[in-house]
N, C-alpha and C. Protein backbone atom coordinates (compact mmCIF):
# COMPACT_ATOMS: atom_id res chain seq x y z
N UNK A 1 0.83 -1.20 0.00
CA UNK A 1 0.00 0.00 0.00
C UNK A 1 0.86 1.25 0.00
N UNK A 2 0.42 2.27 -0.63
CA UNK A 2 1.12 3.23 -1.16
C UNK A 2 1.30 4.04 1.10
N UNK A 3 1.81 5.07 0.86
CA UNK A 3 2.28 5.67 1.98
C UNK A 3 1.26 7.20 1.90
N UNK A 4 0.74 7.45 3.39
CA UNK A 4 0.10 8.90 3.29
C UNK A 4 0.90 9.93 2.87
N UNK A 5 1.86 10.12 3.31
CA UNK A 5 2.64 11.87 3.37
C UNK A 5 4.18 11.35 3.56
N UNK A 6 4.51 12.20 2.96
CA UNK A 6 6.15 12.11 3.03
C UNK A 6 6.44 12.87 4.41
N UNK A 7 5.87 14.17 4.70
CA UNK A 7 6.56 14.30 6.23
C UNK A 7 4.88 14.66 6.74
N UNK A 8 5.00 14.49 8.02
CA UNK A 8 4.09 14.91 9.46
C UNK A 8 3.69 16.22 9.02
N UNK A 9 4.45 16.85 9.28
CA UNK A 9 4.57 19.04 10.09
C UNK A 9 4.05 19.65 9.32
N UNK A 10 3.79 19.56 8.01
CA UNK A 10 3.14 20.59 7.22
C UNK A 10 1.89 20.03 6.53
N UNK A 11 0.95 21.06 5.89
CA UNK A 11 -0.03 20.52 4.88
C UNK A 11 0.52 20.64 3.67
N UNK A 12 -0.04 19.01 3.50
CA UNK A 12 1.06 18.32 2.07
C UNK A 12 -0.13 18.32 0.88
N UNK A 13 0.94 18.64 -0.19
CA UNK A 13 -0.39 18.58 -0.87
C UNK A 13 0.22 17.64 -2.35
N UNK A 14 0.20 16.99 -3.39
CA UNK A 14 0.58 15.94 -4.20
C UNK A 14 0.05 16.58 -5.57
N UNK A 15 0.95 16.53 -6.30
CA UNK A 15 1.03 16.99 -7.55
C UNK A 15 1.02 16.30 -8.65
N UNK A 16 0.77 15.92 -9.54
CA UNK A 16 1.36 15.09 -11.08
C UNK A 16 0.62 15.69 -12.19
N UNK A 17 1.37 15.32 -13.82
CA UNK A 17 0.20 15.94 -14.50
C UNK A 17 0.31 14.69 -16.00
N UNK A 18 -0.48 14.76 -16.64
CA UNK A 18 -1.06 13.86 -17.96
C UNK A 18 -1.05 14.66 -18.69
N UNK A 19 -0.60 13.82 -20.06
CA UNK A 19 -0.50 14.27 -20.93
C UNK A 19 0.74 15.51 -22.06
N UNK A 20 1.80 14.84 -20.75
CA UNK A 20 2.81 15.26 -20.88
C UNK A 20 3.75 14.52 -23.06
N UNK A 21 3.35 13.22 -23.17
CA UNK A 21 4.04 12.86 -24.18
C UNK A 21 2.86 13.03 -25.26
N UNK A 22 1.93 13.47 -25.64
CA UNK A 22 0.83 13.89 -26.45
C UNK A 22 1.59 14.72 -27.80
N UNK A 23 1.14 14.40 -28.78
CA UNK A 23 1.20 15.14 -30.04
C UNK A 23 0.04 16.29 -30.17
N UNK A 24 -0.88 16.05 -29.22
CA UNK A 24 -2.40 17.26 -29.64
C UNK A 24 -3.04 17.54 -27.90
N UNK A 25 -3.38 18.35 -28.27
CA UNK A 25 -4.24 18.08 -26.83
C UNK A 25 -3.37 19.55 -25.71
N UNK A 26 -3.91 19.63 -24.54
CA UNK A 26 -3.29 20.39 -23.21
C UNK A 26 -2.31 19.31 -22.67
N UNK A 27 -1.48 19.85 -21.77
CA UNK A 27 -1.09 19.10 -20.50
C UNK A 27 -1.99 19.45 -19.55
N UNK A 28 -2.49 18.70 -18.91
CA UNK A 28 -3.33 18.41 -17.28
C UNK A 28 -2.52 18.68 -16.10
N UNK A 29 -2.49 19.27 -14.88
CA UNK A 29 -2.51 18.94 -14.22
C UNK A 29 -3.55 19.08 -12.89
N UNK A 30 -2.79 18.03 -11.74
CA UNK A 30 -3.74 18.19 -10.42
C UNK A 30 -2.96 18.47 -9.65
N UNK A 31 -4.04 18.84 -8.10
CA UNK A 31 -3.27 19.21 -6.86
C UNK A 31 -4.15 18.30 -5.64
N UNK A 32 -3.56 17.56 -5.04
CA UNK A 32 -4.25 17.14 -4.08
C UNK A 32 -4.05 16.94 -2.57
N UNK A 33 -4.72 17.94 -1.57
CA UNK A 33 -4.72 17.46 0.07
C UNK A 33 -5.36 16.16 0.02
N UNK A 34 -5.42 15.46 0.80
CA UNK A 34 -5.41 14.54 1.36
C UNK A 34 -5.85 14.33 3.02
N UNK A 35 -6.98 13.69 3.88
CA UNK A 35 -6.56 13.63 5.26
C UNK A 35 -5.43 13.04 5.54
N UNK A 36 -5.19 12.96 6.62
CA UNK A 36 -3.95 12.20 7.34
C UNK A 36 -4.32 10.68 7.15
N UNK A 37 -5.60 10.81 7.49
CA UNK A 37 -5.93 8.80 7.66
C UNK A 37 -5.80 8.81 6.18
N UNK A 38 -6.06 9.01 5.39
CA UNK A 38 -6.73 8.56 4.07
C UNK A 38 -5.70 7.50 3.60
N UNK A 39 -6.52 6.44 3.47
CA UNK A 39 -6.22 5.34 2.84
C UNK A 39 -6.95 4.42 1.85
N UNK A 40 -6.90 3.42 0.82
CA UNK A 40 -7.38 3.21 -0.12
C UNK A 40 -6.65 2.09 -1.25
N UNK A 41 -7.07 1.10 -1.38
CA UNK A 41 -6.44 -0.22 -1.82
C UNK A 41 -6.18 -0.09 -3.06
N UNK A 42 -7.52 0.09 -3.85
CA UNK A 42 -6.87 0.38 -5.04
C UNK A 42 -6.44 1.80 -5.59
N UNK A 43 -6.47 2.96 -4.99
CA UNK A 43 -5.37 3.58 -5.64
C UNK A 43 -4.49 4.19 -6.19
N UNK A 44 -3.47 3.66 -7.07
CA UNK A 44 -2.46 3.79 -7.39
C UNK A 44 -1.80 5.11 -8.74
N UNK A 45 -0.74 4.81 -9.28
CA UNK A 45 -0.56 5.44 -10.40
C UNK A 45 -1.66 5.09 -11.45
N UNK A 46 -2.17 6.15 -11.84
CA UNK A 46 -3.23 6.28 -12.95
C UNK A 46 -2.81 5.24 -14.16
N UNK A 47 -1.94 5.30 -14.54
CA UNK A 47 -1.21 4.41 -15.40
C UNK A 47 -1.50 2.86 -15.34
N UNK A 48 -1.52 2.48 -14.00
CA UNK A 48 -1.55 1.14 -14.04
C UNK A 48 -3.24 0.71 -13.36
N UNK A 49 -4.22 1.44 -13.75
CA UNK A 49 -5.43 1.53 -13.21
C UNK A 49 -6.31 1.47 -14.59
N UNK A 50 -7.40 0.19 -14.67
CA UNK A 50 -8.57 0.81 -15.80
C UNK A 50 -9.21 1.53 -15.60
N UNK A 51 -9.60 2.29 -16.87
CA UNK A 51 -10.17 3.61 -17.13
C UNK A 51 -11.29 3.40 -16.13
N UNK A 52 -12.38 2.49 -16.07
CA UNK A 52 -13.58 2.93 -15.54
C UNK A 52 -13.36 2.43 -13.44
N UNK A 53 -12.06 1.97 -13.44
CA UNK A 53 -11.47 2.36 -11.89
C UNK A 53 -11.28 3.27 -11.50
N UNK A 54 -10.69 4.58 -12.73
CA UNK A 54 -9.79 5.69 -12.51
C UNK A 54 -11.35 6.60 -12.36
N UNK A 55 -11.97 6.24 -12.87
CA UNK A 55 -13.70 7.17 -13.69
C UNK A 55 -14.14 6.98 -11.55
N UNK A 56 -14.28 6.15 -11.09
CA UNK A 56 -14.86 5.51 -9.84
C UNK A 56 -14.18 6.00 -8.60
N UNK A 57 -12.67 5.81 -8.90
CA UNK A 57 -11.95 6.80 -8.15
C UNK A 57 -11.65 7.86 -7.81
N UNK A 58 -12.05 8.91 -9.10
CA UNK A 58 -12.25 10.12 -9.32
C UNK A 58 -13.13 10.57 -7.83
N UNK A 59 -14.45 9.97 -8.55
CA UNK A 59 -15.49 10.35 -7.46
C UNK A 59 -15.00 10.23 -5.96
N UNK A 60 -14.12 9.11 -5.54
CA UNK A 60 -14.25 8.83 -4.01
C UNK A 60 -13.07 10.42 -3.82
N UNK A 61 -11.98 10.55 -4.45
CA UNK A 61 -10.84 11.41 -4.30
C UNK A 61 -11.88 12.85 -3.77
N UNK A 62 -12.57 13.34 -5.00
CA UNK A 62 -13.06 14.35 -4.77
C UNK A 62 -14.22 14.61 -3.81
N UNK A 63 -14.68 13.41 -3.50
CA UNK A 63 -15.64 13.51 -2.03
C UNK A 63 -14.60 13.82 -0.63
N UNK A 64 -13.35 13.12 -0.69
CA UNK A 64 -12.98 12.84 0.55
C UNK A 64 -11.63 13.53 0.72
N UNK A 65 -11.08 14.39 -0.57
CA UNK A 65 -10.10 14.97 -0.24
C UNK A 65 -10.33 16.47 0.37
N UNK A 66 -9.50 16.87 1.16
CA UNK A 66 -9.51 18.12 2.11
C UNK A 66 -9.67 19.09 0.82
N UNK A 67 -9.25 19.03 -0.40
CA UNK A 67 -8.81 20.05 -1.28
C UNK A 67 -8.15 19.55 -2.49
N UNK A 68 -8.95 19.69 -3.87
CA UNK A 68 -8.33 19.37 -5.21
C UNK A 68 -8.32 20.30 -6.04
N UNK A 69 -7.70 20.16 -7.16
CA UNK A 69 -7.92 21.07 -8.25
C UNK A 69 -7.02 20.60 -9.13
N UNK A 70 -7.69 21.05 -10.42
CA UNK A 70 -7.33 20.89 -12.09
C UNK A 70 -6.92 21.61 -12.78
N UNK A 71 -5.73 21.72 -13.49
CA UNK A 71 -5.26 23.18 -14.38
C UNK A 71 -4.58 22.20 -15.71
N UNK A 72 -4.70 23.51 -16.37
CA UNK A 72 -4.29 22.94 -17.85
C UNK A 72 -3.48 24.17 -18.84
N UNK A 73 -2.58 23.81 -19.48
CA UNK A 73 -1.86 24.42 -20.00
C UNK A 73 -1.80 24.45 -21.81
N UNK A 74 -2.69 25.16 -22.53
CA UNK A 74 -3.29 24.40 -23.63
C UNK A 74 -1.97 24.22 -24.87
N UNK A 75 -2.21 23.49 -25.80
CA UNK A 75 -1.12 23.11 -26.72
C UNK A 75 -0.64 24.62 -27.45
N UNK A 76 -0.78 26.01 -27.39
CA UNK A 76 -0.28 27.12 -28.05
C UNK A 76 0.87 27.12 -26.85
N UNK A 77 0.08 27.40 -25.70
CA UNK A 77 1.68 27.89 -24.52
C UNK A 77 2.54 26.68 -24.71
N UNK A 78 1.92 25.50 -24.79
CA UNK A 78 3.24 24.42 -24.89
C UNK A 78 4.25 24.89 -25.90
N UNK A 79 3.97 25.07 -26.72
CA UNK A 79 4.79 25.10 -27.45
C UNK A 79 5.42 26.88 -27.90
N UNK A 80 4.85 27.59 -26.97
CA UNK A 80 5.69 28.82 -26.72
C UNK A 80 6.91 28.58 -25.31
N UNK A 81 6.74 27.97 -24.59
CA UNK A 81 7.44 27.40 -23.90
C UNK A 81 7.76 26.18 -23.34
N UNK A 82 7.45 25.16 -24.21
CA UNK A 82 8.13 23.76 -24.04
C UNK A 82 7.27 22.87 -23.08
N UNK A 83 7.57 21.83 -23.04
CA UNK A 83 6.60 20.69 -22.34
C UNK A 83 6.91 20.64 -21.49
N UNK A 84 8.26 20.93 -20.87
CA UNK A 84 8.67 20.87 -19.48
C UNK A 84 8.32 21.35 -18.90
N UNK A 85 8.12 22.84 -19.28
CA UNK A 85 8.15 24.51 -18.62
C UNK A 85 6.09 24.04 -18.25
N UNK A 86 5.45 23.61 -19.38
CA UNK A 86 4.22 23.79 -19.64
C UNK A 86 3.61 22.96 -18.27
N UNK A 87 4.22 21.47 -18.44
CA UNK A 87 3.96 20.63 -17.56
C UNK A 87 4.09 21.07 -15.52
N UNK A 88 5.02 22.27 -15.44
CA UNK A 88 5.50 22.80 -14.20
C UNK A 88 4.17 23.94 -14.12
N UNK A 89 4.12 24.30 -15.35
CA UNK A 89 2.97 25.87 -15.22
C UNK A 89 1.57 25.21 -15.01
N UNK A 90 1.50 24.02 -15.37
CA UNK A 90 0.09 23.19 -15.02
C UNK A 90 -0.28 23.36 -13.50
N UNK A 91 1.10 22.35 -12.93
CA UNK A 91 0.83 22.20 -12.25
C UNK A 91 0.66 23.55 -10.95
N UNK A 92 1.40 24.69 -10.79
CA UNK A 92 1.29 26.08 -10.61
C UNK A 92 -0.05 26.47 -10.35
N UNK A 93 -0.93 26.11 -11.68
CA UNK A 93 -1.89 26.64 -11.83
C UNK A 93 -3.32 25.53 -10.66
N UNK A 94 -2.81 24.45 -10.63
CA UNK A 94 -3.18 23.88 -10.08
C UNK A 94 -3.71 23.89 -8.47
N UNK A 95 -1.91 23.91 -7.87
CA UNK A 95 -1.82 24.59 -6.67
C UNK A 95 -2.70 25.86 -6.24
N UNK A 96 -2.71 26.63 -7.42
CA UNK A 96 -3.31 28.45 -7.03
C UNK A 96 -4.76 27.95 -6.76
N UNK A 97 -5.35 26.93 -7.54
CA UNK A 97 -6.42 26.98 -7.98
C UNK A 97 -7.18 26.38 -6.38
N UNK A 98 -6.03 25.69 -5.47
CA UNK A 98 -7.02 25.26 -4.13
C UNK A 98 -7.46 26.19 -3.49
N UNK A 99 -8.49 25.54 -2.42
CA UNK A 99 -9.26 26.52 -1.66
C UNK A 99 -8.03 26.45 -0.47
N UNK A 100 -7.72 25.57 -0.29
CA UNK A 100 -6.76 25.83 1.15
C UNK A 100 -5.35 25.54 0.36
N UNK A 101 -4.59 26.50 1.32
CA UNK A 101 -3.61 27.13 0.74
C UNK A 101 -2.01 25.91 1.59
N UNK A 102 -1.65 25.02 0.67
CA UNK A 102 -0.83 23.92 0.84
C UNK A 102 0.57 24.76 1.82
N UNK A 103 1.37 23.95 2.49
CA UNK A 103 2.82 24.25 3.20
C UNK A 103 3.85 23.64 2.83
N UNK A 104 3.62 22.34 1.88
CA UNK A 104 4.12 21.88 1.27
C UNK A 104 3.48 21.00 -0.07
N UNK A 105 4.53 20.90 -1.28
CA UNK A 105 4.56 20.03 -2.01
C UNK A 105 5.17 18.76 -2.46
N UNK A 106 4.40 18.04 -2.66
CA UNK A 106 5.56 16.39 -3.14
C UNK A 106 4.88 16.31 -4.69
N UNK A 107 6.23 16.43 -5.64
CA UNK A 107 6.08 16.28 -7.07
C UNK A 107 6.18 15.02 -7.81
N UNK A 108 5.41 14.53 -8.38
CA UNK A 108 6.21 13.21 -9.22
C UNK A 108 7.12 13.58 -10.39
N UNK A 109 8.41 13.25 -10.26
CA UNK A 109 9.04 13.45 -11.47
C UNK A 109 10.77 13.18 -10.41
N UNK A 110 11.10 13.98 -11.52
CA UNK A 110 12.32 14.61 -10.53
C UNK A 110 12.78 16.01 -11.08
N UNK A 111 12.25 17.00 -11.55
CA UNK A 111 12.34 18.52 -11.74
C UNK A 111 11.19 19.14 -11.53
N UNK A 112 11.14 20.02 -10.91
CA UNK A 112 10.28 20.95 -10.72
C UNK A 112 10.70 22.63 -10.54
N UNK A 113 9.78 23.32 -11.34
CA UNK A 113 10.18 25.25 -11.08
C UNK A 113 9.34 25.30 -9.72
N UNK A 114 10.05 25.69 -8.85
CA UNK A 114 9.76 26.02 -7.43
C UNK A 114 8.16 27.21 -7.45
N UNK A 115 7.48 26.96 -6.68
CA UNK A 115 5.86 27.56 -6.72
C UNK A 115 6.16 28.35 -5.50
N UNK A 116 6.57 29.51 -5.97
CA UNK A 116 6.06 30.70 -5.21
C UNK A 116 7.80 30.41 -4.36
N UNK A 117 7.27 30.89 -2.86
CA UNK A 117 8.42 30.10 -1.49
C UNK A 117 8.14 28.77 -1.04
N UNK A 118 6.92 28.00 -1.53
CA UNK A 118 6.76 26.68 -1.02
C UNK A 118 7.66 25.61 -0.98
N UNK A 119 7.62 25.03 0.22
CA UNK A 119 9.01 24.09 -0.17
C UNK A 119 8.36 22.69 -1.29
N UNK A 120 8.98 22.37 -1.13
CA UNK A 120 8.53 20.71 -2.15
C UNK A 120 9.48 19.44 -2.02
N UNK A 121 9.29 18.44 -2.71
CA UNK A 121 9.82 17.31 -3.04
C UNK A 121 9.71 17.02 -4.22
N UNK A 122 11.09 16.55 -4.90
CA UNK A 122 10.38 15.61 -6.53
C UNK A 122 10.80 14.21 -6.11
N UNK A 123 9.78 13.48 -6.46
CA UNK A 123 9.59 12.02 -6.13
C UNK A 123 9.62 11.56 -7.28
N UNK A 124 10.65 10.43 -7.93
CA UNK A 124 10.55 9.74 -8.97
C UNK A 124 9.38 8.48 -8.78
N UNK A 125 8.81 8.37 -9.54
CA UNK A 125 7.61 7.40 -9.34
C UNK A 125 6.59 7.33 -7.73
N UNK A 126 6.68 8.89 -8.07
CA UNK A 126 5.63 9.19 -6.63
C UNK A 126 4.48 9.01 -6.86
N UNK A 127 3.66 8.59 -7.70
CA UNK A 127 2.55 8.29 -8.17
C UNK A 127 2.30 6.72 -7.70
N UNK A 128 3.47 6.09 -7.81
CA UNK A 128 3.16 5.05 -6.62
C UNK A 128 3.92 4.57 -5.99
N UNK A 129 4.11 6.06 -4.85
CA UNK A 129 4.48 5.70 -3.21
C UNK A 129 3.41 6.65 -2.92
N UNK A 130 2.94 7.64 -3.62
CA UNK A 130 2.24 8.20 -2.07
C UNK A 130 0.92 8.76 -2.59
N UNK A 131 -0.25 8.48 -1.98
CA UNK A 131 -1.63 8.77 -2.07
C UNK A 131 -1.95 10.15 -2.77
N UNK A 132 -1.24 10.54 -2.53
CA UNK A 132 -1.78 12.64 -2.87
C UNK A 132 -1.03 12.70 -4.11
N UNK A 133 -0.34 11.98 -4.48
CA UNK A 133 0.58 11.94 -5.57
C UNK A 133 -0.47 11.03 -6.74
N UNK A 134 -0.64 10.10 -6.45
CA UNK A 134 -1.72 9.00 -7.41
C UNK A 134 -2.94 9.44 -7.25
N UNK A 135 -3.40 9.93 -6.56
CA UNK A 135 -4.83 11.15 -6.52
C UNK A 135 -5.08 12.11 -7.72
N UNK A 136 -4.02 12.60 -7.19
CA UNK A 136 -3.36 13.85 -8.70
C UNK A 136 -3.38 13.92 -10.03
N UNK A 137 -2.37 12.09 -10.10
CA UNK A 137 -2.33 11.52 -11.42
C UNK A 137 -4.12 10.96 -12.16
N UNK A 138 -4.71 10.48 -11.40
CA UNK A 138 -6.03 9.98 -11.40
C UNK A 138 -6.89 11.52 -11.94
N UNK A 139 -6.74 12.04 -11.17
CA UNK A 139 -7.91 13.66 -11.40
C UNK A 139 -7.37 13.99 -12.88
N UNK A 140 -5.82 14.54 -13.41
CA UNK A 140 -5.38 14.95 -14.09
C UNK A 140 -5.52 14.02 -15.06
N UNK A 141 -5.33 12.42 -14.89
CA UNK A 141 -5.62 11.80 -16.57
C UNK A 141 -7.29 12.00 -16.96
N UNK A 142 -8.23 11.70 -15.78
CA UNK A 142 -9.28 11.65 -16.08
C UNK A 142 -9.53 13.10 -16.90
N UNK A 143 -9.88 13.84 -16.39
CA UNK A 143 -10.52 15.18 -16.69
C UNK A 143 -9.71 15.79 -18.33
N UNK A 144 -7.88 14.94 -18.52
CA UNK A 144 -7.85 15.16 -19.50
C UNK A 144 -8.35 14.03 -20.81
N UNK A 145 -8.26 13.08 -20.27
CA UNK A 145 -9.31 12.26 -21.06
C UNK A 145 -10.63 12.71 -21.57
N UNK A 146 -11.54 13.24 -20.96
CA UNK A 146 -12.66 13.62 -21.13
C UNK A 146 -12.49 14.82 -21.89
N UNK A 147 -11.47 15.97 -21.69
CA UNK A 147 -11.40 17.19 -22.92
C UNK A 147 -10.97 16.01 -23.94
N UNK A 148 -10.14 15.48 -24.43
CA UNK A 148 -10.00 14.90 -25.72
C UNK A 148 -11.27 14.19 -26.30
N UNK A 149 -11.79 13.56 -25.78
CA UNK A 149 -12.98 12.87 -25.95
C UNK A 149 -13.83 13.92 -26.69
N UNK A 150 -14.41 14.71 -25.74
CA UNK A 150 -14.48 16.22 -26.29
C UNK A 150 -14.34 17.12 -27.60
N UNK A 151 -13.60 16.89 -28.18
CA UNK A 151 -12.58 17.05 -29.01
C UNK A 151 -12.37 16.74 -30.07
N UNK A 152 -12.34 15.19 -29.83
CA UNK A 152 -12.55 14.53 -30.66
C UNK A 152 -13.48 14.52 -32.18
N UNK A 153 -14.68 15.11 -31.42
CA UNK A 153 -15.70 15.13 -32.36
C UNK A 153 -15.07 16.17 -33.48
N UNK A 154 -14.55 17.22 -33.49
CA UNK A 154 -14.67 17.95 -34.35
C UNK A 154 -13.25 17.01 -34.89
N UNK A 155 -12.31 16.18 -34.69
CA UNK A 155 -11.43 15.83 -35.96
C UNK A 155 -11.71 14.54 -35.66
N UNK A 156 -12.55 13.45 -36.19
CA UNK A 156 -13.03 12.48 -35.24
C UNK A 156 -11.58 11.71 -36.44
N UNK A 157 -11.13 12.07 -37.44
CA UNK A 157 -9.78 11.24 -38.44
C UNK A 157 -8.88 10.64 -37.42
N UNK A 158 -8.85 11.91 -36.40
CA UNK A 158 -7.39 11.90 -35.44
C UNK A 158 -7.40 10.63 -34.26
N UNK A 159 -8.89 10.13 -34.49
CA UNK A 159 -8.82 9.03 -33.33
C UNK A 159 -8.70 9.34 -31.81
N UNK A 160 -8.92 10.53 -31.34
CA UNK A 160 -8.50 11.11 -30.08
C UNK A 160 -9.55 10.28 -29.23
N UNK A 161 -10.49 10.11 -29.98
CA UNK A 161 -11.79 9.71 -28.51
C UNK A 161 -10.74 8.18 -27.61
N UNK A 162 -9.78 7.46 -28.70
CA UNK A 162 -9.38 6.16 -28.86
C UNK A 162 -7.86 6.56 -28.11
N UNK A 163 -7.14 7.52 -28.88
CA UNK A 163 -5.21 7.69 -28.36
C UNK A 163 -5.44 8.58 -27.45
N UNK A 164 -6.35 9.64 -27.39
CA UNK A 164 -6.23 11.01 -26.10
C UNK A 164 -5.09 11.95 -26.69
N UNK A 165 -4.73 11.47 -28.06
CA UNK A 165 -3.80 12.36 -28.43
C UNK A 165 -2.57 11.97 -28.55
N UNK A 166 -1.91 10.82 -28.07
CA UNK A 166 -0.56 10.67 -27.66
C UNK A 166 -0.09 9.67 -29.01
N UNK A 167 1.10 9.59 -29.44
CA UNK A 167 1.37 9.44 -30.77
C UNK A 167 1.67 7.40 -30.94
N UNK A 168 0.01 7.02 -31.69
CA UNK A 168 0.32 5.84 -31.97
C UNK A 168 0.53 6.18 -33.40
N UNK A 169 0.35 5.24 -33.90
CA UNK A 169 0.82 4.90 -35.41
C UNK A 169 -0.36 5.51 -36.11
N UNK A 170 -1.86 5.21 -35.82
CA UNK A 170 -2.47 5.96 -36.79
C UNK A 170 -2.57 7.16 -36.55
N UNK A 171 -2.19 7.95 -35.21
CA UNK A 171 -2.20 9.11 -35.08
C UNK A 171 -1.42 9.97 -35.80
N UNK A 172 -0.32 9.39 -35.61
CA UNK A 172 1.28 10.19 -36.46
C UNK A 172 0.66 9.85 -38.36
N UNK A 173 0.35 8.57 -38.48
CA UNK A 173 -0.09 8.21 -40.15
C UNK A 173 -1.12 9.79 -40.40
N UNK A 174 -2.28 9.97 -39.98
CA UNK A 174 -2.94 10.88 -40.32
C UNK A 174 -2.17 12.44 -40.19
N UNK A 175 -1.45 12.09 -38.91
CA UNK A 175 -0.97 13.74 -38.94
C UNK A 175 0.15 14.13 -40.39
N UNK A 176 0.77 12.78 -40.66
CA UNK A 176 2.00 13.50 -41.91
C UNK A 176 0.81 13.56 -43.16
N UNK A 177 -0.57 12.79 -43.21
CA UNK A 177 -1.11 12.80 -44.13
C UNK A 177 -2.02 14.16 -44.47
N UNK A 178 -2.58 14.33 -43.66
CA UNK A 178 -3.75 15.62 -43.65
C UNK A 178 -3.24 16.83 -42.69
N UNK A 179 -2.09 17.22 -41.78
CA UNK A 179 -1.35 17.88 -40.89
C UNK A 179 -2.01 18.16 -39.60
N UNK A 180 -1.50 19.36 -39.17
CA UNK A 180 -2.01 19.59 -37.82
C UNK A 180 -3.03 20.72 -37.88
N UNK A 181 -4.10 19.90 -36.39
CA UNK A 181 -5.00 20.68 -36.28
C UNK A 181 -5.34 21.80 -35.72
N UNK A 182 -6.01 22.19 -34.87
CA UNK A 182 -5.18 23.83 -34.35
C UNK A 182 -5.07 23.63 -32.81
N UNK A 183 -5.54 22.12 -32.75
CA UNK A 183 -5.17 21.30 -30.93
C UNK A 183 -3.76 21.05 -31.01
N UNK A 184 -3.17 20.46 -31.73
CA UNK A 184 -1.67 19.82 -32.59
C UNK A 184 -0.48 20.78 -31.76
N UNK A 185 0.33 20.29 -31.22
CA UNK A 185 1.57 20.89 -30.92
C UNK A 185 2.43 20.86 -32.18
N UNK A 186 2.63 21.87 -32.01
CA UNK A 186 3.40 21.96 -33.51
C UNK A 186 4.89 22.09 -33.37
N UNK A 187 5.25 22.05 -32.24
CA UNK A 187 6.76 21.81 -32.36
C UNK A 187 7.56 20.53 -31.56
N UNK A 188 6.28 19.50 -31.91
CA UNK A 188 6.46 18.34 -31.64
C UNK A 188 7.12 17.80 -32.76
N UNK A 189 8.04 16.48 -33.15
CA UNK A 189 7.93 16.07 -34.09
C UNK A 189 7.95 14.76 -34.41
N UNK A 190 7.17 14.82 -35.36
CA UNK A 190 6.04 13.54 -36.13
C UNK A 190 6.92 12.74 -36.94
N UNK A 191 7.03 11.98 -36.69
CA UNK A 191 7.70 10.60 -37.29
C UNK A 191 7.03 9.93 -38.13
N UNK A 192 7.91 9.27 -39.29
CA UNK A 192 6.81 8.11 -40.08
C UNK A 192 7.23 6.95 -39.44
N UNK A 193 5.94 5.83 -39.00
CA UNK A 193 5.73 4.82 -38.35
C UNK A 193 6.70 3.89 -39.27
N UNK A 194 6.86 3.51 -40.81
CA UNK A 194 7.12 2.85 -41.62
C UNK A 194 8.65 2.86 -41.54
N UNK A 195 8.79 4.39 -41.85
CA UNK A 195 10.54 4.30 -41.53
C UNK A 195 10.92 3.93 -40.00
N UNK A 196 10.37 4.09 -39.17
CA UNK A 196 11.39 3.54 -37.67
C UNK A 196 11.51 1.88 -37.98
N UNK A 197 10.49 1.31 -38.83
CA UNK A 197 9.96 -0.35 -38.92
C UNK A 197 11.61 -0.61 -39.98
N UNK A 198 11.21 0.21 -40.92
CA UNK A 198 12.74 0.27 -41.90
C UNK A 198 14.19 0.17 -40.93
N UNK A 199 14.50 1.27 -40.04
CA UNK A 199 15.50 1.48 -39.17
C UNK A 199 15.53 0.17 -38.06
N UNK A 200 14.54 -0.40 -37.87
CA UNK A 200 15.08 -1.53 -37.24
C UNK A 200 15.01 -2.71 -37.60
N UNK A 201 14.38 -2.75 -38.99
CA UNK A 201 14.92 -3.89 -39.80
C UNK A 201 16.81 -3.75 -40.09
N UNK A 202 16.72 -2.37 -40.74
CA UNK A 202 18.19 -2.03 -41.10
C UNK A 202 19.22 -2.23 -39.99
């Protein structure tokens, strides 16, 4: 079972965001308090959770957490300032966006642009060690799932209701075929599926 809080003394609050490796779409992120007791079997990193667990979990997170919130950073700023930068400003926006005002942060990753004077942590695979961290990841894939879904409809070619954006083979096939849409990060770059198949035959 994952762990409540990395330290006692302060109000902790757990960060992550989705949709960080996407060809179209926002980056997501969340912010999540947590009680002290809060505990919960299944869970975990969003990643290793089915969709209609993550859909179920949603609900219990946002009944029972002290304080959540959702921010998003849409695909123009990404790519005025990079996925890294975008993915940190998510989460920023995230933090601002609670009603109670955190003393600390624990990040999943291992970089983070420091929020404000708050202290923090970057936790490599904190999404599963610690509850407020996989909370985060859960709020932030869901809610960005559902904008793509969203979305979808108006380029339904791009398959988003199906990838969420993130670059499979028919995603990248349609994008070199018909280009980008005005969701499309455009200073991503798009590979042909055929030639990497070539390069590792070769």
């Amino acid at each position: 079972m994952l762990s409540a809080r990395y330290q006692k003394e302060l109000l902790e609050a757990g960060c992550d965001e989705a949709g960080r490796g996407c060809l179209a779409g926002p980056v997501f992120a969340a912010a999540v308090i947590l009680p002290h007791n809060f505990r919960h079997k299944l869970l975990n990193d969003s990643k290793q959770i089915p969709e209609d667990i993550r859909y179920k979990l949603r609900k219990e997170i946002e009944k029972k957490a002290l304080a959540h919130a959702v921010a998003f950073v849409d695909n123009n700023e990404i790519d005025e300032i990079n996925i890294l930068n975008a993915s940190f400003l998510a989460m920023h926006r995230a933090v601002e966006k609670l009603h109670l005002e955190p003393e600390f942060l624990i990040i999943d990753g291992n970089r983070f642009n420091k929020y404000k004077e708050m202290p923090h942590k970057c936790i490599i695979k904190g999404d599963s060690l610690y509850f407020s961290i996989a909370a985060a990841s859960i709020l932030a894939k869901t809610y960005r799932d559902d904008y793509m879904k969203q979305i979808a409809a108006e380029h339904p070619e791009y398959d988003w209701h199906s990838n969420k954006g993130y670059p499979t083979i028919k995603h990248r096939n349609v994008v070199l075929e018909r280009g980008f849409t005005p969701y499309h990060r455009r200073t991503f770059r798009v590979t042909d599926p055929q030639m990497e198949l070539f390069e590792e035959v070769a």
